[in-house]
Protein backbone atom coordinates (compact mmCIF):
# COMPACT_ATOMS: atom_id res chain seq x y z
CA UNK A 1 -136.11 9.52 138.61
CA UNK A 2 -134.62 11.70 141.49
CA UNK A 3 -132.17 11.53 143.63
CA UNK A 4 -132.27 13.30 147.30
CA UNK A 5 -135.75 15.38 145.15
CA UNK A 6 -132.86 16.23 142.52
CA UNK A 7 -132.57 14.53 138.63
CA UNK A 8 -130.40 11.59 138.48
CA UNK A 9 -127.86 13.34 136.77
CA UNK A 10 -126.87 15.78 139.13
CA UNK A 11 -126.53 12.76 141.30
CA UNK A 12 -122.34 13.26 141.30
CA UNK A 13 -122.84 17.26 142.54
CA UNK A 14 -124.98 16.51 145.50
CA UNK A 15 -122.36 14.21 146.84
CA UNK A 16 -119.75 16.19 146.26
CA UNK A 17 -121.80 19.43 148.20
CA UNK A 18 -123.34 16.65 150.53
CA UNK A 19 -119.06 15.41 151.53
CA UNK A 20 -117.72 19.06 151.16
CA UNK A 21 -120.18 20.35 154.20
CA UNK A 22 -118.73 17.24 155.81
CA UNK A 23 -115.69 18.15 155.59
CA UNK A 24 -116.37 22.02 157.20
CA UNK A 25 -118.68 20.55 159.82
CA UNK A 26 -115.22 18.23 161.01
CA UNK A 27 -113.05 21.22 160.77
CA UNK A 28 -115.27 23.57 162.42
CA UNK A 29 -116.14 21.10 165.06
CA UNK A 30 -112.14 20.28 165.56
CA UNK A 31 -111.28 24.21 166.14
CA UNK A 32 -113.86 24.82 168.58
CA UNK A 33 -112.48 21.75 170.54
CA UNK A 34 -109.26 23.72 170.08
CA UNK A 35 -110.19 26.81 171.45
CA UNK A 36 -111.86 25.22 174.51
CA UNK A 37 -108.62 23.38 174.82
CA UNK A 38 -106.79 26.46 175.02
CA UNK A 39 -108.67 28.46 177.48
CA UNK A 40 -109.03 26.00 179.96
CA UNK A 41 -105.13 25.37 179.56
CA UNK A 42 -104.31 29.04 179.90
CA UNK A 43 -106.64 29.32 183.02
CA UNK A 44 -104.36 30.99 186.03
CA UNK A 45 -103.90 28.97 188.66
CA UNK A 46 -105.53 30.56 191.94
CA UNK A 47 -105.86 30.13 195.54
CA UNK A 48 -108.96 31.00 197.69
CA UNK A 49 -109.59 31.26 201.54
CA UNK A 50 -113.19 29.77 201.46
CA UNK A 51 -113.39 29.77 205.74
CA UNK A 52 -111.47 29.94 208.85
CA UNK A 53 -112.81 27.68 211.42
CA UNK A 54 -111.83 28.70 215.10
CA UNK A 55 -110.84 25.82 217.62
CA UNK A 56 -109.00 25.35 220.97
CA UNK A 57 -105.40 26.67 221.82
CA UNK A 58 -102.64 25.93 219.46
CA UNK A 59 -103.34 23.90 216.55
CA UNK A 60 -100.68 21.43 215.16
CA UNK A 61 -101.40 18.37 214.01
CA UNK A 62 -104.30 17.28 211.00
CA UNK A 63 -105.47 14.25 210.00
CA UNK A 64 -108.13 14.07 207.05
CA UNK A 65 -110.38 10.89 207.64
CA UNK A 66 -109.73 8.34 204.35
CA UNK A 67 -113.39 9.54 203.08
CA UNK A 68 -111.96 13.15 203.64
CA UNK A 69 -115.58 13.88 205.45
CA UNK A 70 -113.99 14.44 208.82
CA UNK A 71 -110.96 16.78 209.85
CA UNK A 72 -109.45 15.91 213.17
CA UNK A 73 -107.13 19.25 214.63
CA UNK A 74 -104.97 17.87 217.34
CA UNK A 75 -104.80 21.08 220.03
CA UNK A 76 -101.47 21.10 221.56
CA UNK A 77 -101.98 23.50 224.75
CA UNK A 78 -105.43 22.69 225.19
CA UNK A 79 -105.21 19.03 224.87
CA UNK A 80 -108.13 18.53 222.57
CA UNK A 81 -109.45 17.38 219.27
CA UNK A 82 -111.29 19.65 217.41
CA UNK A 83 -113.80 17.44 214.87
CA UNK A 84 -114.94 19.45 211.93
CA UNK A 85 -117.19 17.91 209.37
CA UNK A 86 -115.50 19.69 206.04
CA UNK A 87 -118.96 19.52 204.52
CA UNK A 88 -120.73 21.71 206.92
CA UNK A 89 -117.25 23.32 207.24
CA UNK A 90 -117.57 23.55 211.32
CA UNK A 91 -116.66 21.71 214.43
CA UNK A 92 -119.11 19.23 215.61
CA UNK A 93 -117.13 17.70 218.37
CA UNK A 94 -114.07 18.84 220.89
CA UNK A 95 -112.34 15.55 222.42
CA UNK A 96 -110.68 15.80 225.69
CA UNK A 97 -107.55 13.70 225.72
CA UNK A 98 -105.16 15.14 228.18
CA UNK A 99 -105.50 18.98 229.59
CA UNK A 100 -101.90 18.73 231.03
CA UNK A 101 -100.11 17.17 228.21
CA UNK A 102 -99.50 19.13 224.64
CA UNK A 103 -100.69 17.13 222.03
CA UNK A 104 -98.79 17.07 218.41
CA UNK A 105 -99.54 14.89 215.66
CA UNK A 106 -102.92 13.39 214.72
CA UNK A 107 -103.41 10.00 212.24
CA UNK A 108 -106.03 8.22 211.26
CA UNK A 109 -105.82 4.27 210.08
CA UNK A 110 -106.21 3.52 206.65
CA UNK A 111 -109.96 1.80 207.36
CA UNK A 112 -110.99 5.30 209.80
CA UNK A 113 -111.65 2.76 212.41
CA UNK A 114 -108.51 4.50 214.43
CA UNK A 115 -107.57 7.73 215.75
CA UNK A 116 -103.99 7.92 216.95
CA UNK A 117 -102.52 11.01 218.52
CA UNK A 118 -99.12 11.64 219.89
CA UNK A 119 -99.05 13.47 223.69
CA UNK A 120 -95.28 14.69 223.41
CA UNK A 121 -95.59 15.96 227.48
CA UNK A 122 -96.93 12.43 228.92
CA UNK A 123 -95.02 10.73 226.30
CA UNK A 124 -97.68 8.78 225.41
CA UNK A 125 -99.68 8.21 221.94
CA UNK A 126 -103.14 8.17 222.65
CA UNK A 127 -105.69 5.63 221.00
CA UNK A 128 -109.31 6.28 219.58
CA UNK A 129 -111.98 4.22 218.23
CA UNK A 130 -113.81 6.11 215.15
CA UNK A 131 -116.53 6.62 214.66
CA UNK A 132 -117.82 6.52 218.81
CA UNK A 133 -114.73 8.85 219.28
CA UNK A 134 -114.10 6.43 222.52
CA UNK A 135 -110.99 6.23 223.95
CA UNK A 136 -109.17 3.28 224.13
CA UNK A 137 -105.39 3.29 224.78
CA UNK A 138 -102.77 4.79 226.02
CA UNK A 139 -99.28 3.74 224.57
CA UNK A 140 -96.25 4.67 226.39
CA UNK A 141 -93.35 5.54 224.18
CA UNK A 142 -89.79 7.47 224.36
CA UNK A 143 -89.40 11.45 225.12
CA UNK A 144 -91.34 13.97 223.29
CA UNK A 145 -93.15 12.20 220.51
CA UNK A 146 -93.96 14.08 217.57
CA UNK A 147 -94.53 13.16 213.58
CA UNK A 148 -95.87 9.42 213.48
CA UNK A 149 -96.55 7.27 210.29
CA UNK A 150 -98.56 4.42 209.45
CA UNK A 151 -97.62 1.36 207.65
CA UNK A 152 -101.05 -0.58 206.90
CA UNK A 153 -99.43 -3.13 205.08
CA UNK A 154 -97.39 -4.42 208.86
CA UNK A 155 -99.98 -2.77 210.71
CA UNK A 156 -97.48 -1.12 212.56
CA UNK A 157 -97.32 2.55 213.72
CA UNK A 158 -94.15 4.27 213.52
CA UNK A 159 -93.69 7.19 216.09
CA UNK A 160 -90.31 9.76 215.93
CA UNK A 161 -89.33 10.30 219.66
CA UNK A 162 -87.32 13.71 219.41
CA UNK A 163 -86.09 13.73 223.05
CA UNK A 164 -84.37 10.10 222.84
CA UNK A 165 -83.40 10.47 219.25
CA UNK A 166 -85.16 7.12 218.59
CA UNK A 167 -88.51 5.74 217.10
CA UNK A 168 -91.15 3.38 218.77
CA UNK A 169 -93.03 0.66 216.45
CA UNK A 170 -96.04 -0.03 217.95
CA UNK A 171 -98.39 -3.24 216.88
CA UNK A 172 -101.54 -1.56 215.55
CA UNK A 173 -103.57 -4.85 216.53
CA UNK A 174 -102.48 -4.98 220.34
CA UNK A 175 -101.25 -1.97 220.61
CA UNK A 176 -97.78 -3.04 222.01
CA UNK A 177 -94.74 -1.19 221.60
CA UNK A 178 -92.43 -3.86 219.51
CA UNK A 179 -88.92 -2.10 219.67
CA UNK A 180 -87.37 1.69 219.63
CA UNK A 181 -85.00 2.28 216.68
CA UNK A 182 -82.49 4.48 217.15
CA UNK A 183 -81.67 7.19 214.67
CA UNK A 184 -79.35 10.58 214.51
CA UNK A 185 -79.46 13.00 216.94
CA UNK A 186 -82.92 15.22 217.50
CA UNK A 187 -85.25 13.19 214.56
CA UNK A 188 -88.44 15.64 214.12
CA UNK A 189 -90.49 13.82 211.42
CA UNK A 190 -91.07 10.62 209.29
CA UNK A 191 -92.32 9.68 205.45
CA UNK A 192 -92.68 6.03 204.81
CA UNK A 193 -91.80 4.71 201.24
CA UNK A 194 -94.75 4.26 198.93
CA UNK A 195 -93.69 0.07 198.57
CA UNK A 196 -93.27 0.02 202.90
CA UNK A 197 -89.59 -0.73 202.29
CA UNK A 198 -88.29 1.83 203.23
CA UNK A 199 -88.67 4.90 206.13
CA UNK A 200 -87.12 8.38 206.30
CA UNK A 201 -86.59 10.28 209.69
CA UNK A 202 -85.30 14.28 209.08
CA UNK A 203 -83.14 15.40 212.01
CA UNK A 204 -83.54 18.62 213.04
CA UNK A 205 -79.76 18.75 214.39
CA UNK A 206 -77.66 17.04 212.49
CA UNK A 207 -78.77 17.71 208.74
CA UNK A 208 -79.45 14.37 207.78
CA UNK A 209 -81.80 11.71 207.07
CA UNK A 210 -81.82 8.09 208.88
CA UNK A 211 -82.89 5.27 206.34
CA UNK A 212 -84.76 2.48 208.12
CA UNK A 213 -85.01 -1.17 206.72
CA UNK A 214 -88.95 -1.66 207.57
CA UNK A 215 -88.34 -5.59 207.31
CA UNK A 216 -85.62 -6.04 210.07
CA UNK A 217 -87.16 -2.63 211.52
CA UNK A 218 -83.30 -1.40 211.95
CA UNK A 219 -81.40 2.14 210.57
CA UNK A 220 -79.19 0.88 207.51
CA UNK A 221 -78.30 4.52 206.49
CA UNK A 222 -77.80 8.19 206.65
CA UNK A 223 -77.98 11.20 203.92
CA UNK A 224 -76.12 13.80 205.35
CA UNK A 225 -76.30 17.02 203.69
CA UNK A 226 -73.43 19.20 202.80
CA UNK A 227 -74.37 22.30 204.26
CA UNK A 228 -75.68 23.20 207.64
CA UNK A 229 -79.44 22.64 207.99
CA UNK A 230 -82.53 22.38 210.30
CA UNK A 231 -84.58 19.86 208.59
CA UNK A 232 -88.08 19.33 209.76
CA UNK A 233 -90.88 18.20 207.68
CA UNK A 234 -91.21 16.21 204.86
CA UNK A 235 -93.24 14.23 202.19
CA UNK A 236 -92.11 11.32 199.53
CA UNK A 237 -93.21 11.57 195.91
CA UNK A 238 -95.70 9.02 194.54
CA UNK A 239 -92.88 6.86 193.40
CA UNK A 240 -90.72 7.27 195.84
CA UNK A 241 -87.33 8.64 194.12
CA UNK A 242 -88.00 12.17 195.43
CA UNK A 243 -88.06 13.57 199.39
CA UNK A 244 -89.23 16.93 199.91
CA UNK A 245 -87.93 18.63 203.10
CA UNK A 246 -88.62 22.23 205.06
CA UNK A 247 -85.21 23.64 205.83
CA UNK A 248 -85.64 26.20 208.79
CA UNK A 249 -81.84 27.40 208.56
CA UNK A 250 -81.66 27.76 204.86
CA UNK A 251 -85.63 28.76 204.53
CA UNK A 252 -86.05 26.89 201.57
CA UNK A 253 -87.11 23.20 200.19
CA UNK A 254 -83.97 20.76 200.04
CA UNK A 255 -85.12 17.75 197.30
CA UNK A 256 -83.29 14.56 197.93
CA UNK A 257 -83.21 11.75 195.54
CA UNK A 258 -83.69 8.63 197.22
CA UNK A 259 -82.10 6.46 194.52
CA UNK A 260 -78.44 8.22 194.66
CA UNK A 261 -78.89 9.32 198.33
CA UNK A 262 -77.99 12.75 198.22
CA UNK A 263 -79.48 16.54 197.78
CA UNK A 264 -80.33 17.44 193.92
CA UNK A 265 -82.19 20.64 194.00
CA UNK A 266 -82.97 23.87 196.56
CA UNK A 267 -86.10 25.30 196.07
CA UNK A 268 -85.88 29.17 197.67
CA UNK A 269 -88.76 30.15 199.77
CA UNK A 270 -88.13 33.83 199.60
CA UNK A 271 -89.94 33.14 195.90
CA UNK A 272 -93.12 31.81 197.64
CA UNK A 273 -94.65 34.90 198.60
CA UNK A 274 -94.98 38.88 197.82
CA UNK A 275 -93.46 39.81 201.31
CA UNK A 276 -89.84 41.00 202.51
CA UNK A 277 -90.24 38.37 205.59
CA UNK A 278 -88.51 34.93 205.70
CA UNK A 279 -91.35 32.19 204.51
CA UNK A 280 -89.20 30.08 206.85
CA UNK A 281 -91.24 26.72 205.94
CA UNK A 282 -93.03 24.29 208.49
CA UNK A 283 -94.50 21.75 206.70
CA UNK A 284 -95.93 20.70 202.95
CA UNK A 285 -97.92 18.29 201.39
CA UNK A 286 -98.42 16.79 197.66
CA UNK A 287 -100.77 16.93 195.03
CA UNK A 288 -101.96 12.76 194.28
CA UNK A 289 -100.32 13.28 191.06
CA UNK A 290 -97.30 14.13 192.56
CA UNK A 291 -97.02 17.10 189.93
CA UNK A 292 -97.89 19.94 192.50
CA UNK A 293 -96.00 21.15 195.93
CA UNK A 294 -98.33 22.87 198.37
CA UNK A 295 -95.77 24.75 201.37
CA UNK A 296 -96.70 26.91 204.63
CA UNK A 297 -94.67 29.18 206.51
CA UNK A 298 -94.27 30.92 209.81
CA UNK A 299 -95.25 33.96 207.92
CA UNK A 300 -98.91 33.24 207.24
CA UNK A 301 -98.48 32.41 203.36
CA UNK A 302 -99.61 29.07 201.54
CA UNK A 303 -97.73 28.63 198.47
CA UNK A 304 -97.98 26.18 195.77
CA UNK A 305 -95.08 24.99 193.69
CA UNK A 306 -95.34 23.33 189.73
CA UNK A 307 -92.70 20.81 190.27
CA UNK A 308 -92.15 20.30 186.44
CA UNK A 309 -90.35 24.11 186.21
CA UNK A 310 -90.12 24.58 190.17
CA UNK A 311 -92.53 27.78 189.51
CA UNK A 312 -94.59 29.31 192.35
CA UNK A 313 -98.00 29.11 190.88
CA UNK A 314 -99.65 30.97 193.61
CA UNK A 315 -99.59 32.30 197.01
CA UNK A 316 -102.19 33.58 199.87
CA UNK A 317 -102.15 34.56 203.06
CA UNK A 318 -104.03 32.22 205.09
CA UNK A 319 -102.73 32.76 208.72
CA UNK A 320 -100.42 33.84 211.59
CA UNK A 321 -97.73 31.05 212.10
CA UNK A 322 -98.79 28.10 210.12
CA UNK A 323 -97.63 24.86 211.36
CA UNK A 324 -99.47 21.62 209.76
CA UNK A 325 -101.35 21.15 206.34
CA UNK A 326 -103.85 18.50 205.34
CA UNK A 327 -104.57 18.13 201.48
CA UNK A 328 -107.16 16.69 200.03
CA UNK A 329 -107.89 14.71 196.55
CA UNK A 330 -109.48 18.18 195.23
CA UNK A 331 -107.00 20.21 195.98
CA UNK A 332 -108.69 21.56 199.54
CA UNK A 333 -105.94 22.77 201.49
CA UNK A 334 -106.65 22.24 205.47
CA UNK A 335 -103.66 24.64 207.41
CA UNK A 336 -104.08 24.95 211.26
CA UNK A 337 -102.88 28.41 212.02
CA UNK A 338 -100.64 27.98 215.39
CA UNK A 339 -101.38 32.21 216.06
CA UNK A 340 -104.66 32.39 215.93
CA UNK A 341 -106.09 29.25 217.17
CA UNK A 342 -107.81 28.43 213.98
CA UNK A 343 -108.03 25.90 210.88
CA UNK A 344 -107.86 27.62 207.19
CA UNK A 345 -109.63 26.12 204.53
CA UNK A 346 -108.28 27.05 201.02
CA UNK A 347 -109.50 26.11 197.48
């Protein structure tokens, strides 16, 4: 008798060859997992400029659609919207909203049924229905409307009037304006809590941040920073603890935490690029995961920022005098360049 074509008796060798070559198969298959591991863990972070897309005069506000197949460029001295499809990576549309106003910032509903963008001359948000592109309101509001956030959960828009240091709510159904809140001195820009509790208004005058109560729609508080600042722009963190702010005076990031009310952390921007100019920040958006900072500057630079060690990871010059970015799940980084009347698109 054989076993395996071998005699019987040699029955105890073969399995101890047959479980030995087990073994090294396991072990060789575990350190080539390893090494893949490795290199794709040691892979440099990097930044490319895949295209820059020309469109009308002075870009500022961007507004990804929710399938991220549309960009919408709101053209403040042109008073247009540029449409670029970001597969085809071009402009298939130019909207005429208002030649004599100056538009500012651009949003689009949670469903991409509705296009809202803020006129800060007529002092007016204008209204859209997506996908005809028809126009379909025109909402008065305060003086000089600029940043404006959506709360889908109370279907209510909320728009940051920095003339009358105040900001409309307007009814997303009817598109009535409910109430103006008012809130410190010169408010440039809003982030709405990830929960809808909560809403956070920068002032650009009196470094500090207004606290709205989104239930009773009504300012409950203030976090005033120490020093002097010009605080413009800012995003909230997945969970909501952290706000992320561009300080024009200080040129740098000031990180608030939401849960003690109060400034934790500067992050320099004279570390975000390779250049002896001022970054001097304008706006910045986060990764979905929260773990990555992505910040543009008057100076032309994109710069992203690992928030777990506050390293720059990389930077690129993308522009003349950035002003808005739009980020996308993948990482696509949409910057309207204010200087030279164009959208970047970086990867």
């Amino acid at each position: 008798m054989t076993y395996l074509g071998f005699p019987v008796r040699m029955k105890q060798d073969v399995r101890k060859i047959l479980e030995q070559w087990g073994l090294i198969s396991v072990l060789v298959l575990l350190g080539l997992g390893l090494l893949v591991i490795l290199q794709f863990s040691h892979q440099p972070f990097t930044l490319t400029l895949v295209k820059t897309i020309a469109v009308e005069q002075e870009p500022l506000g961007l507004a990804l659609s929710p399938d991220f197949a549309t960009l919408y460029v709101a053209n403040a001295q042109s008073g247009t919207i540029s449409v670029i499809d970001t597969a085809s990576q071009r402009v298939i549309k130019t909207l005429t909203v208002n030649p004599g106003g100056r538009l500012n910032s651009i949003i689009v509903s949670a469903d991409g049924q509705t296009l809202y963008v803020s006129d800060a001359k007529a002092g007016t948000v204008e209204v859209f229905k997506l996908p005809e592109a028809e126009q379909t309101a025109g909402i008065p509001v305060r003086l000089f409307p600029q940043r404006m956030a959506l709360s889908q959960e109370q279907n209510r828009l909320y728009v940051v009037n920095s003339a009358s240091n105040n900001v409309s709510v307007i009814d997303m159904v009817t598109h009535a304006l409910l109430t103006n809140i008012p809130v410190n001195e010169r408010p440039y820009a809003i982030a709405i809590a990830p929960d809808h509790s909560r809403a956070y208004i920068t002032s650009s005058q009196t470094h500090s941040i207004t606290i709205l109560d989104l239930a009773s729609q009504k300012a409950i508080d203030a976090i005033v920073l120490e020093s002097i600042s010009r605080l413009t722009n800012l995003v909230i963190s997945p969970d909501g603890r952290y706000l992320y702010i561009c300080d024009a005076i200080s040129n740098s990031i000031v990180v608030v935490d939401t849960t003690v009310k109060r400034q934790v952390r500067t992050l320099n921007a004279a570390k975000f690029e390779k250049s002896d100019l001022e970054f001097s920040p304008t706006d910045l958006a986060l990764s979905t995961d929260g773990k990555r900072l992505y910040v543009i500057g008057r100076t032309g630079y994109l710069s992203v920022i690992a928030l777990e060690n506050h390293e720059v990871l990389a930077s690129l010059e993308v522009g003349q005098d950035l002003r808005n970015i739009a980020l996308a799940p993948d990482g696509t980084s949409y910057i309207s360049s204010f200087g030279t009347n164009s959208v970047s698109i970086v990867q």
